[in-house]
PDB file of N, CA and C in Angstrom:
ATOM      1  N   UNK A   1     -18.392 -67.420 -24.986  1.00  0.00           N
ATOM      2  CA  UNK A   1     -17.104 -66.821 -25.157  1.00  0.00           C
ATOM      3  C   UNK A   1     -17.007 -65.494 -24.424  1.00  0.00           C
ATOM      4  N   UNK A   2     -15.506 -64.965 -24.218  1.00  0.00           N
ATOM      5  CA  UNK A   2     -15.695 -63.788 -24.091  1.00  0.00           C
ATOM      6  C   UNK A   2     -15.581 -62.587 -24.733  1.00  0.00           C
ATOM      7  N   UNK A   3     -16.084 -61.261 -24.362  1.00  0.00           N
ATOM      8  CA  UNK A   3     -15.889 -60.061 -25.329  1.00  0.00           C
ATOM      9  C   UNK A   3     -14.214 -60.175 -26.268  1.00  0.00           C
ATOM     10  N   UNK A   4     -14.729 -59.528 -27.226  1.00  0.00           N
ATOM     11  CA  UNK A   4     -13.232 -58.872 -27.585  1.00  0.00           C
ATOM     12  C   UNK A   4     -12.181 -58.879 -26.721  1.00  0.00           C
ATOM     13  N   UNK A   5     -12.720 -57.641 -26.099  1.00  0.00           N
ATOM     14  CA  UNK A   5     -11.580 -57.033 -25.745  1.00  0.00           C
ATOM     15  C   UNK A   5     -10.700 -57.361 -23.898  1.00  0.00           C
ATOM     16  N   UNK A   6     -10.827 -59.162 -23.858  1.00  0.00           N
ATOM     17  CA  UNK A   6     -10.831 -59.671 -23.121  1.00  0.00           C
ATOM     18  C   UNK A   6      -9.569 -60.737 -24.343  1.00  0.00           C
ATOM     19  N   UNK A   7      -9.649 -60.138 -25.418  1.00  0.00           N
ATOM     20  CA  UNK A   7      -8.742 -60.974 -26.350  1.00  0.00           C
ATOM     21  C   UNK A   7      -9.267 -62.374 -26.541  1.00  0.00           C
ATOM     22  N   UNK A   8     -10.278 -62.625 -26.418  1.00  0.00           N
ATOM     23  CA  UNK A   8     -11.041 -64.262 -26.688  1.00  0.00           C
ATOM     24  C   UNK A   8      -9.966 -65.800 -26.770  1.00  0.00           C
ATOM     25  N   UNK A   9      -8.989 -65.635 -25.417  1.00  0.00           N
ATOM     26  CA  UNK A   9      -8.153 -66.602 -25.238  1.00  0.00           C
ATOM     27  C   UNK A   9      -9.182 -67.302 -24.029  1.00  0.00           C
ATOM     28  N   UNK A  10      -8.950 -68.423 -24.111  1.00  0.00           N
ATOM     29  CA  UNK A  10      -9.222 -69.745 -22.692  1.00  0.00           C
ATOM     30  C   UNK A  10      -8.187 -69.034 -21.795  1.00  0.00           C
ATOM     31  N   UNK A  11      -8.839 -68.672 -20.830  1.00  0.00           N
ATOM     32  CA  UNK A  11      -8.264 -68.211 -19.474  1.00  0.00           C
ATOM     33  C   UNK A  11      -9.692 -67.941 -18.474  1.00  0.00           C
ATOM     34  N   UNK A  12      -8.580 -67.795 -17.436  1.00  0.00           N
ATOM     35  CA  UNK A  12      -9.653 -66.689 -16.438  1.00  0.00           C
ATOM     36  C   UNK A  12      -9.161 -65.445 -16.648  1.00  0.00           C
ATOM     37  N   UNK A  13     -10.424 -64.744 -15.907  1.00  0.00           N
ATOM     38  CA  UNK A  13     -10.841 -63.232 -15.686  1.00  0.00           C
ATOM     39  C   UNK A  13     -11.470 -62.942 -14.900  1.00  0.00           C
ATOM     40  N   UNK A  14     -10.503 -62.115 -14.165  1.00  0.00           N
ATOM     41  CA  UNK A  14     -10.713 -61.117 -13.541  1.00  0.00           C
ATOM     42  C   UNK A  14     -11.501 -59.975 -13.563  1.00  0.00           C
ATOM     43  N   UNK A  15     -12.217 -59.282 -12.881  1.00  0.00           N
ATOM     44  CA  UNK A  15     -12.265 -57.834 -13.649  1.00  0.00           C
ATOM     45  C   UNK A  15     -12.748 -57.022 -12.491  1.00  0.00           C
ATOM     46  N   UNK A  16     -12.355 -56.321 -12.139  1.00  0.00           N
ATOM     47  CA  UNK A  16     -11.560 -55.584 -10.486  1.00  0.00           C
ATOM     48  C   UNK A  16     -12.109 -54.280 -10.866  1.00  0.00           C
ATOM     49  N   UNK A  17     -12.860 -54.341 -10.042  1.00  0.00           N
ATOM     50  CA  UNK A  17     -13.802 -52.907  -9.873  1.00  0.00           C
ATOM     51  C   UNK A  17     -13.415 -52.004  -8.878  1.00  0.00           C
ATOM     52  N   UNK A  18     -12.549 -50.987  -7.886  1.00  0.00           N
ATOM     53  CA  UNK A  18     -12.654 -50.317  -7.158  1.00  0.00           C
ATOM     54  C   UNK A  18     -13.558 -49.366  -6.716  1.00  0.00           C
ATOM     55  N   UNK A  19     -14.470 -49.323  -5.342  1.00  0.00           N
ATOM     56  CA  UNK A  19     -15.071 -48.022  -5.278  1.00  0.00           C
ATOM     57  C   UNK A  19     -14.494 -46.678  -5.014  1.00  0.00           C
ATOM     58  N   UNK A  20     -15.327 -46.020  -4.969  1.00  0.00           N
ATOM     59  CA  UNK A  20     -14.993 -44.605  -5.005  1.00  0.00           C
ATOM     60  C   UNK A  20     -14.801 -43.963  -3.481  1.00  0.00           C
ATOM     61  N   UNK A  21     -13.891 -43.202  -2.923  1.00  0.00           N
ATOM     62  CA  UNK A  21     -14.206 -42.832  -1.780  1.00  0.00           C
ATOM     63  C   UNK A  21     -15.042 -42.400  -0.822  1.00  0.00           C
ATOM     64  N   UNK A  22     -15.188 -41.790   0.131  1.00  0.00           N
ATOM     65  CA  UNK A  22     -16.550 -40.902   0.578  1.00  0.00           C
ATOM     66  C   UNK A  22     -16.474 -39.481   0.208  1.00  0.00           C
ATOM     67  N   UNK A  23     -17.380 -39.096  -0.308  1.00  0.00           N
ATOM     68  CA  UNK A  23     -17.062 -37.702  -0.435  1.00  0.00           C
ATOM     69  C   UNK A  23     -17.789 -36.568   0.532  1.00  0.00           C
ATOM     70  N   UNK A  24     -18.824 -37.118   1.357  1.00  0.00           N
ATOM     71  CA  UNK A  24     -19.416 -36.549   2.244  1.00  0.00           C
ATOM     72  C   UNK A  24     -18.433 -36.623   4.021  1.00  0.00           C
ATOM     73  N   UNK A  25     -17.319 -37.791   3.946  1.00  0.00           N
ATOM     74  CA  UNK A  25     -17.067 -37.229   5.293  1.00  0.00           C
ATOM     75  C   UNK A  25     -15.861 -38.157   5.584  1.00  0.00           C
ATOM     76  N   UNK A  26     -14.888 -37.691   6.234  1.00  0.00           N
ATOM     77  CA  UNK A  26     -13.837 -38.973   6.997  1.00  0.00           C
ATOM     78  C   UNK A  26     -14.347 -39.973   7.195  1.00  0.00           C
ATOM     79  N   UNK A  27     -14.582 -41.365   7.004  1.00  0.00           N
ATOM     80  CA  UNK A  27     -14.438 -42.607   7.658  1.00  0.00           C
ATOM     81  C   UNK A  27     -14.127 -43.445   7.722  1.00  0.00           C
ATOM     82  N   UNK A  28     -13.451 -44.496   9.260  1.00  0.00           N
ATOM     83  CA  UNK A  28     -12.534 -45.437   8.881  1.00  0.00           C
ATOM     84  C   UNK A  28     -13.246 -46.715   9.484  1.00  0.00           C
ATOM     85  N   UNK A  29     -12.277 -47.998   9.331  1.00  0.00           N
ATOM     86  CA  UNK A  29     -12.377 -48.832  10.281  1.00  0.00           C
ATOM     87  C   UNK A  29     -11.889 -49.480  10.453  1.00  0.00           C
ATOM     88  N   UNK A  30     -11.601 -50.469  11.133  1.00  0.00           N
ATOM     89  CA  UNK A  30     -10.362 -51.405  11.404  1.00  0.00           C
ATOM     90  C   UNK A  30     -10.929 -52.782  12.228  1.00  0.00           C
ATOM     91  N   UNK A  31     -10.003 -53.778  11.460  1.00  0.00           N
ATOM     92  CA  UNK A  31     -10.522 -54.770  12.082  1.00  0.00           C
ATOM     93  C   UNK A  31      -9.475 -56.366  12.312  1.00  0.00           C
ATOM     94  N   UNK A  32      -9.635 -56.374  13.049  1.00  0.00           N
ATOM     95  CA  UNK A  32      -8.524 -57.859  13.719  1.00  0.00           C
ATOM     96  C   UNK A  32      -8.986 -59.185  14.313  1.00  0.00           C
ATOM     97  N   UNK A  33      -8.707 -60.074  13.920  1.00  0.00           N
ATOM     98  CA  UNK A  33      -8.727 -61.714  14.053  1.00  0.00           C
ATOM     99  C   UNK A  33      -8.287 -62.262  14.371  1.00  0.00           C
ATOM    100  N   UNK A  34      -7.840 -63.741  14.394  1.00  0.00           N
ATOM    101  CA  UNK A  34      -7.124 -64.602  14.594  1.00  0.00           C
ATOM    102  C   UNK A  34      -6.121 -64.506  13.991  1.00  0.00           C
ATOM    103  N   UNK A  35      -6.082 -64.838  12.762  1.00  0.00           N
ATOM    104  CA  UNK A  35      -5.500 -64.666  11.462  1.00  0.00           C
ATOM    105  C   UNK A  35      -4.867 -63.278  10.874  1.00  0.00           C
ATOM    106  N   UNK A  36      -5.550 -62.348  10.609  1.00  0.00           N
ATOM    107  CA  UNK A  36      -4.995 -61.104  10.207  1.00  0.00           C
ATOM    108  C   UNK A  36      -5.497 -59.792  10.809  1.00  0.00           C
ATOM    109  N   UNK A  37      -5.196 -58.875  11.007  1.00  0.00           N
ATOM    110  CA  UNK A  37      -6.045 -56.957  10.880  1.00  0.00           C
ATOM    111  C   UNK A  37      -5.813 -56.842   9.659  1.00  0.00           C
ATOM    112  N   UNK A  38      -6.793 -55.445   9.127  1.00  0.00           N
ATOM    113  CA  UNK A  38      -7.090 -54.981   8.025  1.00  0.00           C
ATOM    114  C   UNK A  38      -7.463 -53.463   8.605  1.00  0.00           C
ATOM    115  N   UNK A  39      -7.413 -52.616   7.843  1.00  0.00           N
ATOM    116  CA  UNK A  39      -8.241 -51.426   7.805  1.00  0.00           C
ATOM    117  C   UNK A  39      -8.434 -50.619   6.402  1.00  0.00           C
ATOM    118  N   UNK A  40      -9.376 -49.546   6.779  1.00  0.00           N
ATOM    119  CA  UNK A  40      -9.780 -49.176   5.322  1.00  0.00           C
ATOM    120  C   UNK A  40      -9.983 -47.287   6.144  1.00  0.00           C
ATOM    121  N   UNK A  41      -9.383 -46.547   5.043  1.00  0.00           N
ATOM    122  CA  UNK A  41      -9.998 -44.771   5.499  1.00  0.00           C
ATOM    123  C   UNK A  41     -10.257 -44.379   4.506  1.00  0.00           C
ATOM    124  N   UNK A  42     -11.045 -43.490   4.530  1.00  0.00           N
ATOM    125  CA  UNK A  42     -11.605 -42.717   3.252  1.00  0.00           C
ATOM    126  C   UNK A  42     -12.419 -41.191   3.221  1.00  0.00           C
ATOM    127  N   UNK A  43     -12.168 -40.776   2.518  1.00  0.00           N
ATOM    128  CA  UNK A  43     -12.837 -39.331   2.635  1.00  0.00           C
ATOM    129  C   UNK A  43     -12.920 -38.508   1.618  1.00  0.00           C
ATOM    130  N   UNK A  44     -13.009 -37.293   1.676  1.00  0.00           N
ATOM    131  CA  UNK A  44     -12.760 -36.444   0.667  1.00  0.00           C
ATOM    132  C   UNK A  44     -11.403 -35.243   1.187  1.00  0.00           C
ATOM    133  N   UNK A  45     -10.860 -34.904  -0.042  1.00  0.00           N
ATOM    134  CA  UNK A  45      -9.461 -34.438  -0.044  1.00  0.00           C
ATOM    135  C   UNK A  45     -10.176 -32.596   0.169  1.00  0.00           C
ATOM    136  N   UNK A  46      -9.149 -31.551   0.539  1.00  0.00           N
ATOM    137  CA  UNK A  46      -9.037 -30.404   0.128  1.00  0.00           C
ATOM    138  C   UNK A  46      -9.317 -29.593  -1.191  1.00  0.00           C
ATOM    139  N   UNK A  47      -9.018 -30.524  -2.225  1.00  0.00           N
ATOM    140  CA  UNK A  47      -9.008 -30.312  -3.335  1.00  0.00           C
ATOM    141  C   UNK A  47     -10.555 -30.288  -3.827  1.00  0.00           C
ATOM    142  N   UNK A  48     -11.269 -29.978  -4.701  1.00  0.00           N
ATOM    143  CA  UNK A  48     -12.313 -29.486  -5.214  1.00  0.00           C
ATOM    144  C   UNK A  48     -12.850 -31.140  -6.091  1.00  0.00           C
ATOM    145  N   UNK A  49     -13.770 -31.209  -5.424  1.00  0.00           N
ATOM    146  CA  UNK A  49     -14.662 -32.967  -5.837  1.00  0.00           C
ATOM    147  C   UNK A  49     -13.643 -33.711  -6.235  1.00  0.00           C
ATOM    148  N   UNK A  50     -12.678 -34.332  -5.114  1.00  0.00           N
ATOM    149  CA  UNK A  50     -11.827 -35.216  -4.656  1.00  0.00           C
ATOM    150  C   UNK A  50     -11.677 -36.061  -3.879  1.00  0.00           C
ATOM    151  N   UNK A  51     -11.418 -37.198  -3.423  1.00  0.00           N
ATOM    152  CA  UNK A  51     -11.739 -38.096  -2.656  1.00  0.00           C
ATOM    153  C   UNK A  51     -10.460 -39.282  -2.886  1.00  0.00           C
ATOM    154  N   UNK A  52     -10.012 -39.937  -1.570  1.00  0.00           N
ATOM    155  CA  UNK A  52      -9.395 -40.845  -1.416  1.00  0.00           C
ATOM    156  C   UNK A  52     -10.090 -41.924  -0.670  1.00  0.00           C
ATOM    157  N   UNK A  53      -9.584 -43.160  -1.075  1.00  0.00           N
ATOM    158  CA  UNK A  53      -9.699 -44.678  -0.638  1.00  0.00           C
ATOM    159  C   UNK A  53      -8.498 -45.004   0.223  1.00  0.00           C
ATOM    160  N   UNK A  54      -7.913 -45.737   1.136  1.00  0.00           N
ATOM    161  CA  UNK A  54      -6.773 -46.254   1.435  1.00  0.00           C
ATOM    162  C   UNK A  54      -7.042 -47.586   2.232  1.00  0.00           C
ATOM    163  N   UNK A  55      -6.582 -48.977   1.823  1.00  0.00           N
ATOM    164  CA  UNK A  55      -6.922 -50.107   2.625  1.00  0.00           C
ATOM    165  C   UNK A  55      -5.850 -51.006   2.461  1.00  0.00           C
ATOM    166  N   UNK A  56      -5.643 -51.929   4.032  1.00  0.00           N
ATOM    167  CA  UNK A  56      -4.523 -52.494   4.112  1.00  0.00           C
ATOM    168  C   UNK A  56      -5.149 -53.710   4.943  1.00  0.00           C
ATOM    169  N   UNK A  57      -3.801 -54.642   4.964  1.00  0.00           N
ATOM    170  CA  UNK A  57      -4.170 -55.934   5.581  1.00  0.00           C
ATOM    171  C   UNK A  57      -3.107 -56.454   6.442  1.00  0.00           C
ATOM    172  N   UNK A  58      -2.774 -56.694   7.087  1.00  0.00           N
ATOM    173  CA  UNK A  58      -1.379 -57.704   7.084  1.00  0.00           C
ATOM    174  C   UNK A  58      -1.781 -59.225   7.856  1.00  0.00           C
ATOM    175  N   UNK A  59      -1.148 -60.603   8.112  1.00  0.00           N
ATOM    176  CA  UNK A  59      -1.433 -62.190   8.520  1.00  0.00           C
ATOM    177  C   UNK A  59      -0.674 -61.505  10.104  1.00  0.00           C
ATOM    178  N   UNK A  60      -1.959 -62.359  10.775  1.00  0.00           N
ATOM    179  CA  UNK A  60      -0.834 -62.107  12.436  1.00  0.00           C
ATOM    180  C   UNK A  60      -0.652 -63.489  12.661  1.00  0.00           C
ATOM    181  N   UNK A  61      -0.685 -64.451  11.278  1.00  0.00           N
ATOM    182  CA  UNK A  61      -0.159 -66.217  11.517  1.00  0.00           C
ATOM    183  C   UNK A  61       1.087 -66.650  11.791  1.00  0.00           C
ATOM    184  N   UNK A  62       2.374 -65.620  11.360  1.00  0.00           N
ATOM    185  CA  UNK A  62       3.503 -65.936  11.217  1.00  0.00           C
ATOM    186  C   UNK A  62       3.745 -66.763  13.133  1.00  0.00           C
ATOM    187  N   UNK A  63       3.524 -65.723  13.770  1.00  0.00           N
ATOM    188  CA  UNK A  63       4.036 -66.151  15.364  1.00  0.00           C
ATOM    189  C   UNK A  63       3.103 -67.906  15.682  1.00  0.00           C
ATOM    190  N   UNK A  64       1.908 -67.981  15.170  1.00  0.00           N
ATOM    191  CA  UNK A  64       1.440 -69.358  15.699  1.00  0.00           C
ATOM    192  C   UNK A  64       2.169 -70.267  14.591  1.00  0.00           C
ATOM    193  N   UNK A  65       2.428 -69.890  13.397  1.00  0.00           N
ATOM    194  CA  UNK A  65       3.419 -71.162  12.696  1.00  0.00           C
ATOM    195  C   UNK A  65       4.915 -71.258  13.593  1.00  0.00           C
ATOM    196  N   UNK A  66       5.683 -70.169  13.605  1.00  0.00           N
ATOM    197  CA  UNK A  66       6.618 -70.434  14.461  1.00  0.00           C
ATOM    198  C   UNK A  66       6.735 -71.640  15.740  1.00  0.00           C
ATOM    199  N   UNK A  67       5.612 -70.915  15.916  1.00  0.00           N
ATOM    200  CA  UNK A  67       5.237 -71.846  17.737  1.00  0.00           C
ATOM    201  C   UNK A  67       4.823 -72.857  17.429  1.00  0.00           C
ATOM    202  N   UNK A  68       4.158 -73.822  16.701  1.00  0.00           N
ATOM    203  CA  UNK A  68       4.085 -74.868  16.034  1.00  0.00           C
ATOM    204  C   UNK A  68       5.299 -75.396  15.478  1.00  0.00           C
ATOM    205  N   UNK A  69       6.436 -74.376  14.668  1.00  0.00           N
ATOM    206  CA  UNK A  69       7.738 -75.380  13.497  1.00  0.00           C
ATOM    207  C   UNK A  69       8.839 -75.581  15.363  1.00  0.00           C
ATOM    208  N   UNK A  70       8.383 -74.710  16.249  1.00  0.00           N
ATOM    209  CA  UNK A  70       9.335 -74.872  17.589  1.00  0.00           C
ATOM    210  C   UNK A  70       8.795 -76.271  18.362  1.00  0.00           C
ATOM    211  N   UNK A  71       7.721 -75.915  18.902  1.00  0.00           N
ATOM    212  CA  UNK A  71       7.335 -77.710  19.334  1.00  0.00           C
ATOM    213  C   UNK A  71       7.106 -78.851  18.705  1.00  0.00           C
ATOM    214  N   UNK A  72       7.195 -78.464  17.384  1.00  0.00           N
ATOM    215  CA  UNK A  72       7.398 -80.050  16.697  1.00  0.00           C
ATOM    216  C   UNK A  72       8.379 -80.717  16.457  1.00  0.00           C
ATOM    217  N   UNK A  73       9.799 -80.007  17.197  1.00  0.00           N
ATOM    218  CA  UNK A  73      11.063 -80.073  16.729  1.00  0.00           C
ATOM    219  C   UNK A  73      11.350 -80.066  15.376  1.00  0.00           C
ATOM    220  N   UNK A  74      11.101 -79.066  15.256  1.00  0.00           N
ATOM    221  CA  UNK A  74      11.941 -78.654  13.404  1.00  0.00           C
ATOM    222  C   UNK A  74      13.331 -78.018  13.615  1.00  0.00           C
ATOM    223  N   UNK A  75      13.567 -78.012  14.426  1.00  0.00           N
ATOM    224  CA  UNK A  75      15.044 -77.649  14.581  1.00  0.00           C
ATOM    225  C   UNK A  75      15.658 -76.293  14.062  1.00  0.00           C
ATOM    226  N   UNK A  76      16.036 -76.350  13.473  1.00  0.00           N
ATOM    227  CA  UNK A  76      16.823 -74.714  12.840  1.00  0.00           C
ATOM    228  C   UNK A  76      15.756 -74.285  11.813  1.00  0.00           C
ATOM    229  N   UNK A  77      14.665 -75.163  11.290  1.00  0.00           N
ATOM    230  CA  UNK A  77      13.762 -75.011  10.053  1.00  0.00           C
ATOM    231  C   UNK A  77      12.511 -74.501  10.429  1.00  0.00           C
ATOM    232  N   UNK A  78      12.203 -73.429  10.279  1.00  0.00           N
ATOM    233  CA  UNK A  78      11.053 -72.366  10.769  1.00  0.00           C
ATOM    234  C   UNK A  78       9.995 -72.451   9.680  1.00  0.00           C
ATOM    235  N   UNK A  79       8.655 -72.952   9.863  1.00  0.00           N
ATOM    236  CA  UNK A  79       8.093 -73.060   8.901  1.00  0.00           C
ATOM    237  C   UNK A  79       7.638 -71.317   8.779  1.00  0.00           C
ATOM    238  N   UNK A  80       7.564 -70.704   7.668  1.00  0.00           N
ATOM    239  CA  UNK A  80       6.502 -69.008   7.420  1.00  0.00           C
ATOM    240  C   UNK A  80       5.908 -68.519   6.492  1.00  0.00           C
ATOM    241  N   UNK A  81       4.935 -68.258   7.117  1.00  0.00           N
ATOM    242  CA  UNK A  81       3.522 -67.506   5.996  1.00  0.00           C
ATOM    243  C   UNK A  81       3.317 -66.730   6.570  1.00  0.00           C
ATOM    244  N   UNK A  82       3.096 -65.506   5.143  1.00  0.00           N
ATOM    245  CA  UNK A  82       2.460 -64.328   5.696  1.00  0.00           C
ATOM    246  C   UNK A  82       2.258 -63.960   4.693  1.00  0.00           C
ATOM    247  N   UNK A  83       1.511 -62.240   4.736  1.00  0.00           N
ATOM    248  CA  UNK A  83       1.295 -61.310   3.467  1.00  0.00           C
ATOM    249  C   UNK A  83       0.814 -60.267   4.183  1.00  0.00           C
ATOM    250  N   UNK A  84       1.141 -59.172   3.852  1.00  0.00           N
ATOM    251  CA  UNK A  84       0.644 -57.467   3.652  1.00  0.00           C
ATOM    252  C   UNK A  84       0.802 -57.064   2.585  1.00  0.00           C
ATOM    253  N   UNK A  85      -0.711 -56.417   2.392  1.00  0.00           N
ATOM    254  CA  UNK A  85      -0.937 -55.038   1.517  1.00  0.00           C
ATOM    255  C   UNK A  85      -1.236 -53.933   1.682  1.00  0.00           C
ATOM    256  N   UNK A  86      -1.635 -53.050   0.849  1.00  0.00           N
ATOM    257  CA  UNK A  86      -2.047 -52.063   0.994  1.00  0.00           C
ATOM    258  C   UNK A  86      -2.547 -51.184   0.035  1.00  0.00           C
ATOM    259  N   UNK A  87      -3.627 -50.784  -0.295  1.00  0.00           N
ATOM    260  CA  UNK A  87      -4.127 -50.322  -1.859  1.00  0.00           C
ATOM    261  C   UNK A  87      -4.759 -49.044  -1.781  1.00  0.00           C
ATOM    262  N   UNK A  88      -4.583 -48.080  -2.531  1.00  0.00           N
ATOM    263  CA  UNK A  88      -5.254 -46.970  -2.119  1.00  0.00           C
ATOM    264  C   UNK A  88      -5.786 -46.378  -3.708  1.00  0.00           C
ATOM    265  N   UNK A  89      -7.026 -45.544  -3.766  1.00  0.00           N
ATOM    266  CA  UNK A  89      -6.991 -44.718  -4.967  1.00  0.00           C
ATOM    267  C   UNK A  89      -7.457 -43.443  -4.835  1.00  0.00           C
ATOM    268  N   UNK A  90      -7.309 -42.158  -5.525  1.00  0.00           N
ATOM    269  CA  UNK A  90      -7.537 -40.940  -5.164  1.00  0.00           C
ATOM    270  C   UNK A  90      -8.290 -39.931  -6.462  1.00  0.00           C
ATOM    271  N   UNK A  91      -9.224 -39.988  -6.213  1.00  0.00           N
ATOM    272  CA  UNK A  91     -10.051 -39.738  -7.377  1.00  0.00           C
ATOM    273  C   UNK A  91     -10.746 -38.510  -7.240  1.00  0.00           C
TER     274      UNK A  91
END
């Protein structure tokens, strides 16, 4: 079973851990595919033992579904998928 305080219902669970920023220095990175870019920055703030996270994603699929719902003759009917995020925490 699960804990308590998970309310001991039949489900799933989750349980979403975020890390903590860098606190020793700026650093980023970024990265791109077929499919999507992403990036992530992090550092420490001005403020006195502070630190931010910031990370994002977005699909670069939308244009190859297009180009696929166009030569298959779909006519006025555009097939589309996608998603962006972006999550940040400041601790």
């Amino acid at each position: 079973g699960f804990p308590a305080s998970y309310g001991g219902k039949l489900s799933s669970i989750v349980d979403i851990a975020q890390r903590e920023g860098n606190a020793n220095g700026l650093k980023g990175a970024f990265s791109i595919g077929i499919t999507d870019a992403s990036f992530v920055a992090e550092g420490p703030t001005k403020l006195k033992n502070t630190t931010f996270i910031v990370t994002g994603r977005k699909t670069l699929i939308d244009p190859i579904f297009a180009l696929a719902s166009m030569l298959s003759g779909g006519g006025d009917y555009i097939l589309s998928y996608g998603f962006h995020d972006i999550n940040g925490k400041f601790t």
